[in-house]
PDB file of N, CA and C in Angstrom:
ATOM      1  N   UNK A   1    -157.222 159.263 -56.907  1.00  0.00           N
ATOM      2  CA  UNK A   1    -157.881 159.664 -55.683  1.00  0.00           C
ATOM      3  C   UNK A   1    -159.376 159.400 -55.826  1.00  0.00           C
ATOM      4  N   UNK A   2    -160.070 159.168 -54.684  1.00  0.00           N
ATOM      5  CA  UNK A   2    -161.520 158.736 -54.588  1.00  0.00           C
ATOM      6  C   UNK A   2    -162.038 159.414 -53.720  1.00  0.00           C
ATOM      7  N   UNK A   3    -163.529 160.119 -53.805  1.00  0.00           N
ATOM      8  CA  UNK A   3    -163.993 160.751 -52.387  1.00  0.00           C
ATOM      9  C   UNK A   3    -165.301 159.505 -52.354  1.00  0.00           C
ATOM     10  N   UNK A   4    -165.550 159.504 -50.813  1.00  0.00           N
ATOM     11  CA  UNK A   4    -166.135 158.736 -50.481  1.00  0.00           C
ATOM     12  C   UNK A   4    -167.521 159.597 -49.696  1.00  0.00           C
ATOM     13  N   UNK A   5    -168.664 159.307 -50.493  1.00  0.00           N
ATOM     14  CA  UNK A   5    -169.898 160.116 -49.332  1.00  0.00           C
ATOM     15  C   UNK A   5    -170.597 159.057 -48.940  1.00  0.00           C
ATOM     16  N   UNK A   6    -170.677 159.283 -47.612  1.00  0.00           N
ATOM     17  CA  UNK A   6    -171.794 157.851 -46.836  1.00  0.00           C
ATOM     18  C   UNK A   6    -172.936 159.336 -46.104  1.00  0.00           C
ATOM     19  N   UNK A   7    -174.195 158.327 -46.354  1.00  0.00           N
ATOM     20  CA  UNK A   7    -175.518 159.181 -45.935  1.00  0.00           C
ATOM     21  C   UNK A   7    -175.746 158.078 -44.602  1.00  0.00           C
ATOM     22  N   UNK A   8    -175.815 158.183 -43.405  1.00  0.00           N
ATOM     23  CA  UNK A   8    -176.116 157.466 -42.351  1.00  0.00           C
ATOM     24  C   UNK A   8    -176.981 158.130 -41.349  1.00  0.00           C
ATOM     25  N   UNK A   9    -177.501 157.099 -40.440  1.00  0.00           N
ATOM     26  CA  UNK A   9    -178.226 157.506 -39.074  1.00  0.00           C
ATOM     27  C   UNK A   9    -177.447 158.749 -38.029  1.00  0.00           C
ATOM     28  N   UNK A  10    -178.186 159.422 -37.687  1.00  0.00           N
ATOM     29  CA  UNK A  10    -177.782 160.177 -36.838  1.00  0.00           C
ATOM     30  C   UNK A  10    -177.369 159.497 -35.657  1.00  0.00           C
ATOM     31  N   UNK A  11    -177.372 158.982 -35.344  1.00  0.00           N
ATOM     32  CA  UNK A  11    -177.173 157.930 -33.790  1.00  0.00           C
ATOM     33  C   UNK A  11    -175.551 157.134 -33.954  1.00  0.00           C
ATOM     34  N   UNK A  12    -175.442 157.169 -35.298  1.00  0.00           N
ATOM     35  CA  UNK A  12    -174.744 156.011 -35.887  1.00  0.00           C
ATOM     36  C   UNK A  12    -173.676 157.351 -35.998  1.00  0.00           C
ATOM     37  N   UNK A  13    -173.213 158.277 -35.858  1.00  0.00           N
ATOM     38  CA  UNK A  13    -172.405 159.049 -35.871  1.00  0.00           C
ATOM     39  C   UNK A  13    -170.774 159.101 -35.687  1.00  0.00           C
ATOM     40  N   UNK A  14    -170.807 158.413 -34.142  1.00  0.00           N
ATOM     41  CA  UNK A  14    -169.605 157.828 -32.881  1.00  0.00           C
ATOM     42  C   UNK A  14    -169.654 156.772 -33.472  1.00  0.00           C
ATOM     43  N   UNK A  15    -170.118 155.644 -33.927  1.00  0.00           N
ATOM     44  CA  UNK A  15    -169.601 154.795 -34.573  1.00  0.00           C
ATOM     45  C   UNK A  15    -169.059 154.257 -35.552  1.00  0.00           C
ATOM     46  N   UNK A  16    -169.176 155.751 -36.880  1.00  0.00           N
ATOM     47  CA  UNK A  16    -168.440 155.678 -37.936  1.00  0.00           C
ATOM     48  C   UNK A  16    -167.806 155.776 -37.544  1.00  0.00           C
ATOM     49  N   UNK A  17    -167.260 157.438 -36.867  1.00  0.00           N
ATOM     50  CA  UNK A  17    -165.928 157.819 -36.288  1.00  0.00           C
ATOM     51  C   UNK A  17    -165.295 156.955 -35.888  1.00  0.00           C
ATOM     52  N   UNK A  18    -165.494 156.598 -35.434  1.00  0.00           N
ATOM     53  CA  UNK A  18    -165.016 155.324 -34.284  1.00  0.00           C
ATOM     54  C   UNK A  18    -163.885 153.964 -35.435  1.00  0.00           C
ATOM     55  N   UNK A  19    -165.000 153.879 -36.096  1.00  0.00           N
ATOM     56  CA  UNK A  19    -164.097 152.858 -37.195  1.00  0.00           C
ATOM     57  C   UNK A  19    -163.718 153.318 -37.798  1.00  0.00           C
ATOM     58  N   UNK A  20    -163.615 154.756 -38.566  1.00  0.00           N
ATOM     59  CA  UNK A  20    -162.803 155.336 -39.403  1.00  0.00           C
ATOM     60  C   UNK A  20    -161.643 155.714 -38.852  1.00  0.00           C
ATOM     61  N   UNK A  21    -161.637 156.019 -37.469  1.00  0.00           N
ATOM     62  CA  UNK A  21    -160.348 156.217 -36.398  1.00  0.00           C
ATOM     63  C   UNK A  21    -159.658 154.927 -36.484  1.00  0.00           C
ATOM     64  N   UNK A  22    -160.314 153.593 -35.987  1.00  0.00           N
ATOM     65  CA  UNK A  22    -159.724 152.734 -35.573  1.00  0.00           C
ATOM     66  C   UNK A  22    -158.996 151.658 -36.950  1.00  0.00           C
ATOM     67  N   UNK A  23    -158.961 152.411 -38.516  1.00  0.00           N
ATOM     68  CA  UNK A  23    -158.374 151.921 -39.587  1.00  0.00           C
ATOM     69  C   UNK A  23    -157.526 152.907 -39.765  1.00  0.00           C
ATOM     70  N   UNK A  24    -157.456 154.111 -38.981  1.00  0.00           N
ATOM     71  CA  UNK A  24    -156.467 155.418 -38.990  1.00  0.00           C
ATOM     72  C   UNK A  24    -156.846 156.455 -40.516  1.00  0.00           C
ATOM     73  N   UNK A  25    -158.457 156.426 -40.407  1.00  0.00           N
ATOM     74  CA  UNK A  25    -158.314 157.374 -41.328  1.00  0.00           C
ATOM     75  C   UNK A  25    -158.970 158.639 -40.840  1.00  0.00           C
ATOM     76  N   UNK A  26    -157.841 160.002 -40.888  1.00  0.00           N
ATOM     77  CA  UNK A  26    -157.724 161.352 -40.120  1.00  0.00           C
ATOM     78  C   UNK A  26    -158.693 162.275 -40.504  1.00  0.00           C
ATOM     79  N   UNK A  27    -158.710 162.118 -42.120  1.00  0.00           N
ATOM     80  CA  UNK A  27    -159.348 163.515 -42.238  1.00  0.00           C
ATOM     81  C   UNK A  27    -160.980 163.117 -43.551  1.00  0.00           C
ATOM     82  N   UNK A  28    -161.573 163.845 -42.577  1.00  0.00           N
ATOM     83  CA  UNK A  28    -163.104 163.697 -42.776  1.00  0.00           C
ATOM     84  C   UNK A  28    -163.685 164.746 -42.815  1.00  0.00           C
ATOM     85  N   UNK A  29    -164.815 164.635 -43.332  1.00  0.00           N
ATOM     86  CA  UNK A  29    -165.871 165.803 -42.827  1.00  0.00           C
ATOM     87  C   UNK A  29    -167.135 165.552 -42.631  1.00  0.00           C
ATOM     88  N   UNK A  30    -167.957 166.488 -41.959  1.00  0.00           N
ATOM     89  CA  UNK A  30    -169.245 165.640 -41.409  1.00  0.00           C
ATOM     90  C   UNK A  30    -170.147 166.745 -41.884  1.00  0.00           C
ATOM     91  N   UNK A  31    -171.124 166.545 -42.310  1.00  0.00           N
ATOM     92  CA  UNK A  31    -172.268 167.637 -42.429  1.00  0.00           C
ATOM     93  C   UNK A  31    -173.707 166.653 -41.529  1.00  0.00           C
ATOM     94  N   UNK A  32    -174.709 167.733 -41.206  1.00  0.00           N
ATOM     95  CA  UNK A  32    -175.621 167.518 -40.863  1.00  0.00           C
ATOM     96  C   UNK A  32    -176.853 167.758 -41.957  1.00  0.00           C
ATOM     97  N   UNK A  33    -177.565 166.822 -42.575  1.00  0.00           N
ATOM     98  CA  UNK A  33    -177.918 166.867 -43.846  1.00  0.00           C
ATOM     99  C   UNK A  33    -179.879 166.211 -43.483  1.00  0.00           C
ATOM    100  N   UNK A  34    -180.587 166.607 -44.214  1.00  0.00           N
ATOM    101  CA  UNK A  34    -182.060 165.906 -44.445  1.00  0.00           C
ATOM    102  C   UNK A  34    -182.138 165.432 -45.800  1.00  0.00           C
ATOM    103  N   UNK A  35    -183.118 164.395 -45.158  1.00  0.00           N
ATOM    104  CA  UNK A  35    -183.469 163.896 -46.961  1.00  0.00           C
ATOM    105  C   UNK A  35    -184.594 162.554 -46.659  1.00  0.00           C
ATOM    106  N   UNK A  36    -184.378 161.914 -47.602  1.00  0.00           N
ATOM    107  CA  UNK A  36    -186.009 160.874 -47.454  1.00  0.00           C
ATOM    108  C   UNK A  36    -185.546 159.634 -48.440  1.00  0.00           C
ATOM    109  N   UNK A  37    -186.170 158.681 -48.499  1.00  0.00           N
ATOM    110  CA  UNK A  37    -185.674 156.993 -49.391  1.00  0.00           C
ATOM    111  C   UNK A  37    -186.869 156.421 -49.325  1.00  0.00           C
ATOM    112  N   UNK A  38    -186.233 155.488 -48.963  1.00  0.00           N
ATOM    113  CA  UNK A  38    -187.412 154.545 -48.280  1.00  0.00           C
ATOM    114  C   UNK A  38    -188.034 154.296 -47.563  1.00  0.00           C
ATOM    115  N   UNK A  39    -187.347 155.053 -46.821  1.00  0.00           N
ATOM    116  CA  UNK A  39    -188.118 155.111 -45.163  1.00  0.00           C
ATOM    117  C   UNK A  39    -189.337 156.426 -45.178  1.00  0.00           C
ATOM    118  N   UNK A  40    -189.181 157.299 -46.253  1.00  0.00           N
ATOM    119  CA  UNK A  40    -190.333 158.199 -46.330  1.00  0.00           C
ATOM    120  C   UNK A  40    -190.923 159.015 -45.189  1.00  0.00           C
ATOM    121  N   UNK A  41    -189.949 159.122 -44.218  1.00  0.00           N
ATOM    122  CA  UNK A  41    -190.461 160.002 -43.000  1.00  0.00           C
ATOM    123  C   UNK A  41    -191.619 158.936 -42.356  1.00  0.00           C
ATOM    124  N   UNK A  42    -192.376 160.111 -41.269  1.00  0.00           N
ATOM    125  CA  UNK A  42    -193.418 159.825 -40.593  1.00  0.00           C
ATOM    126  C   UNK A  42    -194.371 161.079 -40.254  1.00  0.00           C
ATOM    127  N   UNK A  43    -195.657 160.127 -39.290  1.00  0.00           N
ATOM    128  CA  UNK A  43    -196.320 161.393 -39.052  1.00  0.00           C
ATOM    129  C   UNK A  43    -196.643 161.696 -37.848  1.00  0.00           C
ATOM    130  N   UNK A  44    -196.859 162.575 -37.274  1.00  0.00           N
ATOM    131  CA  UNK A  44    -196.355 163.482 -35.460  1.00  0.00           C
ATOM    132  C   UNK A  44    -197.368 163.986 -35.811  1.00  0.00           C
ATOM    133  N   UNK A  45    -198.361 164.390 -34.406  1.00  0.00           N
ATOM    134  CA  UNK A  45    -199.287 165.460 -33.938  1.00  0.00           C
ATOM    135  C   UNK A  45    -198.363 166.404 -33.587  1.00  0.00           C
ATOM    136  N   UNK A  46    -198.567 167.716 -34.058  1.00  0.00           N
ATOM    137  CA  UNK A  46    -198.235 169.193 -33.287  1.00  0.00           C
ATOM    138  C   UNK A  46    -199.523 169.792 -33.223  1.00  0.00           C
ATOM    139  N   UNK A  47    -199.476 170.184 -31.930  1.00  0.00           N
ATOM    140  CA  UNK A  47    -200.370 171.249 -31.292  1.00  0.00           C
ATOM    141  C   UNK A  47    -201.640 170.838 -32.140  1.00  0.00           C
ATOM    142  N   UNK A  48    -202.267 169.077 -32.069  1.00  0.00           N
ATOM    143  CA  UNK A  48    -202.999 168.560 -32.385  1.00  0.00           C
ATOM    144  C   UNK A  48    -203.505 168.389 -33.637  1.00  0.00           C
ATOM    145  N   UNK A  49    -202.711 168.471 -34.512  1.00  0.00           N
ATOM    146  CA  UNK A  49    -202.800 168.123 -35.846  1.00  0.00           C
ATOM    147  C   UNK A  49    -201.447 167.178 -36.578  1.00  0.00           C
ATOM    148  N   UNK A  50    -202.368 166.433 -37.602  1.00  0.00           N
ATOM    149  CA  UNK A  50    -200.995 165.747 -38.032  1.00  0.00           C
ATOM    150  C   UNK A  50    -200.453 166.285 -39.318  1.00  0.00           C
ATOM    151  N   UNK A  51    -198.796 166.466 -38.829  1.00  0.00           N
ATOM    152  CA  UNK A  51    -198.024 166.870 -39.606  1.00  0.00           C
ATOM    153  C   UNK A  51    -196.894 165.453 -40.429  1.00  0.00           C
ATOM    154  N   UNK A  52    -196.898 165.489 -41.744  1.00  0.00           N
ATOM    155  CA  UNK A  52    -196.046 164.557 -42.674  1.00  0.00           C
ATOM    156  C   UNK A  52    -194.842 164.857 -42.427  1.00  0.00           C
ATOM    157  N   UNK A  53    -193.542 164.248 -41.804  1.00  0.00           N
ATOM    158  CA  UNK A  53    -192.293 164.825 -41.681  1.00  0.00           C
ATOM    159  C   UNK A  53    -191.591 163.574 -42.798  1.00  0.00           C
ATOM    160  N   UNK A  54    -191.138 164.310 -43.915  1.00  0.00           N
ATOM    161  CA  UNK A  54    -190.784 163.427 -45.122  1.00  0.00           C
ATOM    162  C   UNK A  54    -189.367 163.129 -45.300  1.00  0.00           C
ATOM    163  N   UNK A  55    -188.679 164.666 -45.092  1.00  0.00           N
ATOM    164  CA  UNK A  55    -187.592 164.819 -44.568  1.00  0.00           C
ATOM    165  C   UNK A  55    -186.822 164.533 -43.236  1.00  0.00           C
ATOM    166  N   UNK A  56    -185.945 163.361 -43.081  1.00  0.00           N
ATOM    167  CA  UNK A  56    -185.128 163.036 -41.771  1.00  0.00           C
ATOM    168  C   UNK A  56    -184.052 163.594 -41.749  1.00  0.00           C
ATOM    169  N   UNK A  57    -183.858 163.817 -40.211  1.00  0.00           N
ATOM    170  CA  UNK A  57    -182.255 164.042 -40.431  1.00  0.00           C
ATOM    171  C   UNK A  57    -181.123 162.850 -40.146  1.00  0.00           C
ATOM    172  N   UNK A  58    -179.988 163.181 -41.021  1.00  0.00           N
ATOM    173  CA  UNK A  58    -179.008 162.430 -41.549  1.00  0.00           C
ATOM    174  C   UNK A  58    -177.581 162.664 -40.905  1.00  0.00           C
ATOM    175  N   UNK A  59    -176.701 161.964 -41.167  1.00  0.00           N
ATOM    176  CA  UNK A  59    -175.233 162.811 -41.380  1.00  0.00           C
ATOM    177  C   UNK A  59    -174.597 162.471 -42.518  1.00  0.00           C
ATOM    178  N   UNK A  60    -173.561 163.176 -42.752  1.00  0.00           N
ATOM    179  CA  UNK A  60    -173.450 163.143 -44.581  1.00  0.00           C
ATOM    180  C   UNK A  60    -172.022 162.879 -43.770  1.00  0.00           C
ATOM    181  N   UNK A  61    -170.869 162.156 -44.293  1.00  0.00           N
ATOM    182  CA  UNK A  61    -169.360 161.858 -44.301  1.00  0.00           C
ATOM    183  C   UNK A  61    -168.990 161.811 -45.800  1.00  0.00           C
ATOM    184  N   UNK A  62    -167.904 162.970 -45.608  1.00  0.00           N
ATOM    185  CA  UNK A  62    -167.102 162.874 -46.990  1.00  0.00           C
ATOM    186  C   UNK A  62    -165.611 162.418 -46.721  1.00  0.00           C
ATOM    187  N   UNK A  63    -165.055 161.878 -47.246  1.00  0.00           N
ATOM    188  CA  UNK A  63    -163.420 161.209 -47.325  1.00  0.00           C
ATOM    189  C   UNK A  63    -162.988 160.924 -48.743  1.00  0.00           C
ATOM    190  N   UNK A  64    -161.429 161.491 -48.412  1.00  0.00           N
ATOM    191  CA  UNK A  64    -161.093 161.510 -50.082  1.00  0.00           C
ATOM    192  C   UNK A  64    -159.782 160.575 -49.618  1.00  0.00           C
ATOM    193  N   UNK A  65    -159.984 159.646 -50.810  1.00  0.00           N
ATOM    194  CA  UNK A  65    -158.326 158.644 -50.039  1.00  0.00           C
ATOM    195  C   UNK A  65    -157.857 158.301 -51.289  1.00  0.00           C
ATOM    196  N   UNK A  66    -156.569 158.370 -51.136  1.00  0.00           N
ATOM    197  CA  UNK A  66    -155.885 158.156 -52.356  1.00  0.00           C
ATOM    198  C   UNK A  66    -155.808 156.419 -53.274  1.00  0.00           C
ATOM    199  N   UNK A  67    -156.791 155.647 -52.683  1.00  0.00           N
ATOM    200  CA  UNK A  67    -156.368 154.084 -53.536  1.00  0.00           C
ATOM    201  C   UNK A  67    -157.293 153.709 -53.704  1.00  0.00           C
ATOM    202  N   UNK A  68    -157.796 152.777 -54.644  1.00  0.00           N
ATOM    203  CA  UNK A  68    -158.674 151.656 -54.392  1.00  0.00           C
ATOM    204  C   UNK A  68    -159.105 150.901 -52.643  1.00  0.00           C
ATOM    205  N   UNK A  69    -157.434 150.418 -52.896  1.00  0.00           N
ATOM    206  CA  UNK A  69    -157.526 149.312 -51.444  1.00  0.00           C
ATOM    207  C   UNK A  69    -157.832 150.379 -50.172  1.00  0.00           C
ATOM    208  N   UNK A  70    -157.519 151.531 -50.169  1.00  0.00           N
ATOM    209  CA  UNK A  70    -158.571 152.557 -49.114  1.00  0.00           C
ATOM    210  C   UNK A  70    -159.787 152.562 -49.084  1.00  0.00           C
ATOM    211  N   UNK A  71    -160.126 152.891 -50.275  1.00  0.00           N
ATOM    212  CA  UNK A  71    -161.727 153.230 -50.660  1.00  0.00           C
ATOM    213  C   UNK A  71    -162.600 152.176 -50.082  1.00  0.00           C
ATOM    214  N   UNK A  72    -162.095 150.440 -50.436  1.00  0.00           N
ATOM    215  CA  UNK A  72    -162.605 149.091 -50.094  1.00  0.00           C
ATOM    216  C   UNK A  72    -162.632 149.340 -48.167  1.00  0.00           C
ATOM    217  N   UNK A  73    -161.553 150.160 -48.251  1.00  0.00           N
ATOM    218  CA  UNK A  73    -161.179 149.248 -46.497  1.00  0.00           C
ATOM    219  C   UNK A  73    -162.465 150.493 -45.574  1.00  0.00           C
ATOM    220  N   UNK A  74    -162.705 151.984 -46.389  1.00  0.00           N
ATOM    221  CA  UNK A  74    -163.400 152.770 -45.876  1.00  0.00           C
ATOM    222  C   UNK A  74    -164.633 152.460 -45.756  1.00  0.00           C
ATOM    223  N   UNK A  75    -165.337 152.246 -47.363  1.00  0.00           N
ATOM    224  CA  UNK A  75    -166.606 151.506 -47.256  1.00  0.00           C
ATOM    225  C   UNK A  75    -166.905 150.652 -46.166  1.00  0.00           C
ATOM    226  N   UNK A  76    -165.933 149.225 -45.937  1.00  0.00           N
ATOM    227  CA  UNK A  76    -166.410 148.238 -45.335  1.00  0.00           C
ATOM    228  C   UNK A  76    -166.621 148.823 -43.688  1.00  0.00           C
ATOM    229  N   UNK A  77    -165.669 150.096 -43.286  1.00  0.00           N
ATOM    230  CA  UNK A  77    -165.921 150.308 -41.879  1.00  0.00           C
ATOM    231  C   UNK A  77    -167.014 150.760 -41.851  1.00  0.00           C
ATOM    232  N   UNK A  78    -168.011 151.421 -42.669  1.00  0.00           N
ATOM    233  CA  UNK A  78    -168.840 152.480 -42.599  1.00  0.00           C
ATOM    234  C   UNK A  78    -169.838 151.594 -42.488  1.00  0.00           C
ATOM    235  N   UNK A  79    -169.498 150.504 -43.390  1.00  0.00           N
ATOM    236  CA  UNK A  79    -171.204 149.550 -43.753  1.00  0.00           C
ATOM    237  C   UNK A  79    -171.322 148.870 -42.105  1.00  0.00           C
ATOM    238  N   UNK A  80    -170.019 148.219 -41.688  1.00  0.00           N
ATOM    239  CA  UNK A  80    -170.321 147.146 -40.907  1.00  0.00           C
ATOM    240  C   UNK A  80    -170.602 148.636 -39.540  1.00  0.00           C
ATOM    241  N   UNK A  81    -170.113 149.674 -39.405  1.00  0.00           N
ATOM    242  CA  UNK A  81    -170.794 150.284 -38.287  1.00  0.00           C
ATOM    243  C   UNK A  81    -171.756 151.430 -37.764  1.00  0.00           C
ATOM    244  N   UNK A  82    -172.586 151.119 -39.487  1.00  0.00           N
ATOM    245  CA  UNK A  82    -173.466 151.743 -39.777  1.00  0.00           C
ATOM    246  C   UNK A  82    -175.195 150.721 -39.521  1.00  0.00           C
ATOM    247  N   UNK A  83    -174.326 150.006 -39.698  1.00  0.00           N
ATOM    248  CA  UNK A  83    -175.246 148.673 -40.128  1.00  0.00           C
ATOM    249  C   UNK A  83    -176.568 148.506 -38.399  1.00  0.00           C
ATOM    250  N   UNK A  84    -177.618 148.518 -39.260  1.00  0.00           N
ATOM    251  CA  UNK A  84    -178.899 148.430 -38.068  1.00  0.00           C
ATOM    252  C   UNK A  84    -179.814 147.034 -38.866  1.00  0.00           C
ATOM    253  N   UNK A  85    -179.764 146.954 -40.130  1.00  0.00           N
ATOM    254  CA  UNK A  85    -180.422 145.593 -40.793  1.00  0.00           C
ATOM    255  C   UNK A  85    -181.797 146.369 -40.659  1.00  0.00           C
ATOM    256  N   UNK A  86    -182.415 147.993 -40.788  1.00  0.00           N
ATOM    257  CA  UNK A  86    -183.563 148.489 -40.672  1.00  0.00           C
ATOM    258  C   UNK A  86    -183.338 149.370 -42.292  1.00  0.00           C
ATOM    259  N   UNK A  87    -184.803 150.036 -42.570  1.00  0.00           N
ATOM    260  CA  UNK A  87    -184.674 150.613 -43.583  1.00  0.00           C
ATOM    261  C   UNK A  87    -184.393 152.098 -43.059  1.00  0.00           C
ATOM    262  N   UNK A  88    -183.580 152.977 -44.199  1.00  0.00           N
ATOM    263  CA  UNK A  88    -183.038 154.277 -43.329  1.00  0.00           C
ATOM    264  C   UNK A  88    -181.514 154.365 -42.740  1.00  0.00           C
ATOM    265  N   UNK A  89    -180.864 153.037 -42.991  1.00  0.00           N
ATOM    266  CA  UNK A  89    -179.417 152.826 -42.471  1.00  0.00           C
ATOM    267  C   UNK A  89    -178.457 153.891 -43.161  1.00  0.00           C
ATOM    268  N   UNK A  90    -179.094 154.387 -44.450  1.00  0.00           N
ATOM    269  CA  UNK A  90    -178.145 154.772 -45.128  1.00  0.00           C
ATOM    270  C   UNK A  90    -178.065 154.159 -46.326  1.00  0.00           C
ATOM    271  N   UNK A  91    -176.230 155.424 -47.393  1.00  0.00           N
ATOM    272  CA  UNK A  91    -176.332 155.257 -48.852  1.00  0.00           C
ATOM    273  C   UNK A  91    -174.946 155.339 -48.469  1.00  0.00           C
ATOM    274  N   UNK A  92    -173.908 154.781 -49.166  1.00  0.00           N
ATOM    275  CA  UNK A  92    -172.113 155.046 -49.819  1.00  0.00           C
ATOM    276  C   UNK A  92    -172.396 155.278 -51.358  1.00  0.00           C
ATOM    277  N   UNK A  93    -171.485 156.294 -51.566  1.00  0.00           N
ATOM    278  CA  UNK A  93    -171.348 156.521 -52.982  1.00  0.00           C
ATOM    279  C   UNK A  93    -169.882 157.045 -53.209  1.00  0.00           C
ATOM    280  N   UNK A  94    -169.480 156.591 -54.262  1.00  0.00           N
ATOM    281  CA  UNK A  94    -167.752 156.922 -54.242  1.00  0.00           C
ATOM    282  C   UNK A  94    -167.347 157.643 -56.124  1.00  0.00           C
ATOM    283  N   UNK A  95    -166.684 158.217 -56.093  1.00  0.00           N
ATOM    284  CA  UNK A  95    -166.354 159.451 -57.500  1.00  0.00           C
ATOM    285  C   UNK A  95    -164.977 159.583 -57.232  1.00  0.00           C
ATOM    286  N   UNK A  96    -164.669 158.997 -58.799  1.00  0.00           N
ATOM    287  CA  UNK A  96    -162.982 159.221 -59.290  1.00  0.00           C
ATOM    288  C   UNK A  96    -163.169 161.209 -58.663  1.00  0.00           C
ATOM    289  N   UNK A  97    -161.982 161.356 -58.409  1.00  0.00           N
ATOM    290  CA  UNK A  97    -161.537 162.800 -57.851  1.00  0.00           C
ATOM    291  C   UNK A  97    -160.805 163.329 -58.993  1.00  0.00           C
ATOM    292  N   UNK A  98    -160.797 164.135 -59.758  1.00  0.00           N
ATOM    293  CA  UNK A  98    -159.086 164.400 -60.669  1.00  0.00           C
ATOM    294  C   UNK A  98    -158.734 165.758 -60.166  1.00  0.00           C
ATOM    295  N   UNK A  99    -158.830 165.994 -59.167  1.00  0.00           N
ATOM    296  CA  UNK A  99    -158.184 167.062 -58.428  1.00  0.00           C
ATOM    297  C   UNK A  99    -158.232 167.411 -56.888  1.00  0.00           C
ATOM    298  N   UNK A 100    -156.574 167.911 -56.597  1.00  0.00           N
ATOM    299  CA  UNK A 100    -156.897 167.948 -55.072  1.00  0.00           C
ATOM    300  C   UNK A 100    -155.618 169.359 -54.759  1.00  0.00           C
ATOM    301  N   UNK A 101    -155.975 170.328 -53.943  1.00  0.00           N
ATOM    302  CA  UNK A 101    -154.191 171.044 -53.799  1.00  0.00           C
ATOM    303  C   UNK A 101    -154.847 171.627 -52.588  1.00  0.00           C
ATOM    304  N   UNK A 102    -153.517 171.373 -51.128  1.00  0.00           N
ATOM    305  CA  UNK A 102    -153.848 171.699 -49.995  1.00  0.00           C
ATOM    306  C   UNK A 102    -153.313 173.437 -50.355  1.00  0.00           C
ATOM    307  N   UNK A 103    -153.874 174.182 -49.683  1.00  0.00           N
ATOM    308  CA  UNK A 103    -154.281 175.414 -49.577  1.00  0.00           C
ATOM    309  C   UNK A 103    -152.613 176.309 -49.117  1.00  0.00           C
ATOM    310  N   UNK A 104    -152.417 175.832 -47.694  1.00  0.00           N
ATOM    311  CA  UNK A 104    -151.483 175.884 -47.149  1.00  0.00           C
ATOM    312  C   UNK A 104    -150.061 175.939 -48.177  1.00  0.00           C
ATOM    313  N   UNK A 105    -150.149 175.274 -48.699  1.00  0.00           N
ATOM    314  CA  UNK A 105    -148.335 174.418 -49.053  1.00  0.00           C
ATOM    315  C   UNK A 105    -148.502 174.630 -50.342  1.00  0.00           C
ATOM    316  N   UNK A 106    -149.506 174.269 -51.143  1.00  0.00           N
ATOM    317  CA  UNK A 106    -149.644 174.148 -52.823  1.00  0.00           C
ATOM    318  C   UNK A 106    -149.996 172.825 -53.074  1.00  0.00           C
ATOM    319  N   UNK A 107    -149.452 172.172 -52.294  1.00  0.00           N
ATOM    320  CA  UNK A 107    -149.176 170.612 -53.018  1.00  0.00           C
ATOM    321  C   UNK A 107    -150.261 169.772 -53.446  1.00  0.00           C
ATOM    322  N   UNK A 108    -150.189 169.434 -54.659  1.00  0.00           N
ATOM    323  CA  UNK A 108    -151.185 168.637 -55.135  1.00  0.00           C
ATOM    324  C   UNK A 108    -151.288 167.093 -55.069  1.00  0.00           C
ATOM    325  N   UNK A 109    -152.592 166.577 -55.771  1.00  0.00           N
ATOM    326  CA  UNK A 109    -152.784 164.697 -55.865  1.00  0.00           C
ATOM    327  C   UNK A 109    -152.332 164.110 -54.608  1.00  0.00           C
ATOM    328  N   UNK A 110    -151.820 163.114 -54.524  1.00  0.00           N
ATOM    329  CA  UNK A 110    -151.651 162.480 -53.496  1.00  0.00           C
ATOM    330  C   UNK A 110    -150.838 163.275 -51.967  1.00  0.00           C
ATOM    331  N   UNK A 111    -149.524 164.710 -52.187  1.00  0.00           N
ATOM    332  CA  UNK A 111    -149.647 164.715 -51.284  1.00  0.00           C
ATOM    333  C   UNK A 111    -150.125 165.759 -50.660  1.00  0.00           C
ATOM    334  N   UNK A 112    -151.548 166.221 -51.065  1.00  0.00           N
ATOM    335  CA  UNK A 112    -151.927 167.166 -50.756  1.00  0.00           C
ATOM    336  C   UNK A 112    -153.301 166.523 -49.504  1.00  0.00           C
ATOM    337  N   UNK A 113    -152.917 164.773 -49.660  1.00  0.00           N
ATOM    338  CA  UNK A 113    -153.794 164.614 -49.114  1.00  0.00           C
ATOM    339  C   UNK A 113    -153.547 164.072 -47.437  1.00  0.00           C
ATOM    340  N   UNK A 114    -151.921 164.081 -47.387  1.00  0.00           N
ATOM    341  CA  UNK A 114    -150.940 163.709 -46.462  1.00  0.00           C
ATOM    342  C   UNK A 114    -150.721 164.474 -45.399  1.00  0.00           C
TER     343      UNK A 114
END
């Protein structure tokens, strides 16, 4: 098993979904997350002073899929509909899993993920 975390644009949200739906993969999770790279924030007047905003906001996607040939087919939806060719698009990062048991039922590894 593999979990999969992609760090992406907020805008870019409906369009992961969108391709992670349209390869039929169900179960996800989404957090609403800040953080900073390369893009290093920016800087905004409030109430006439300038403030450093370093921290952006993000969305964080986690997916845990049981194969290699998942993991390949998840990445590639995320990149190609994540993808802006700007700095700030985002990070994928993927981690062997060695454990999984749905709550409900007991069942562990693969079909706990079914």
């Amino acid at each position: 098993m593999i979990k999969i975390e992609a760090i992406v644009r907020e805008e870019k949200l409906e369009d992961v979904k969108a391709a992670l739906n349209a390869i039929e993969v169900n179960g996800i999770t989404v957090f609403q997350v800040m953080g900073c790279g390369s893009q290093k924030g920016y800087t905004e007047v409030i109430r006439g002073s300038k403030v450093d905003v370093s921290l952006l906001p993000k969305v964080k996607f986690e997916i845990v899929v049981s194969s290699e040939e998942w993991e390949k087919k998840v990445i590639k939806a995320i990149q190609d509909s994540a993808f802006t060719g700007k700095i700030g698009d985002g990070k994928i990062f993927t981690y062997d899993l060695r454990f999984a048991m749905r709550i409900r039922t007991g069942e562990t590894g693969y079909d706990a993920l079914n």
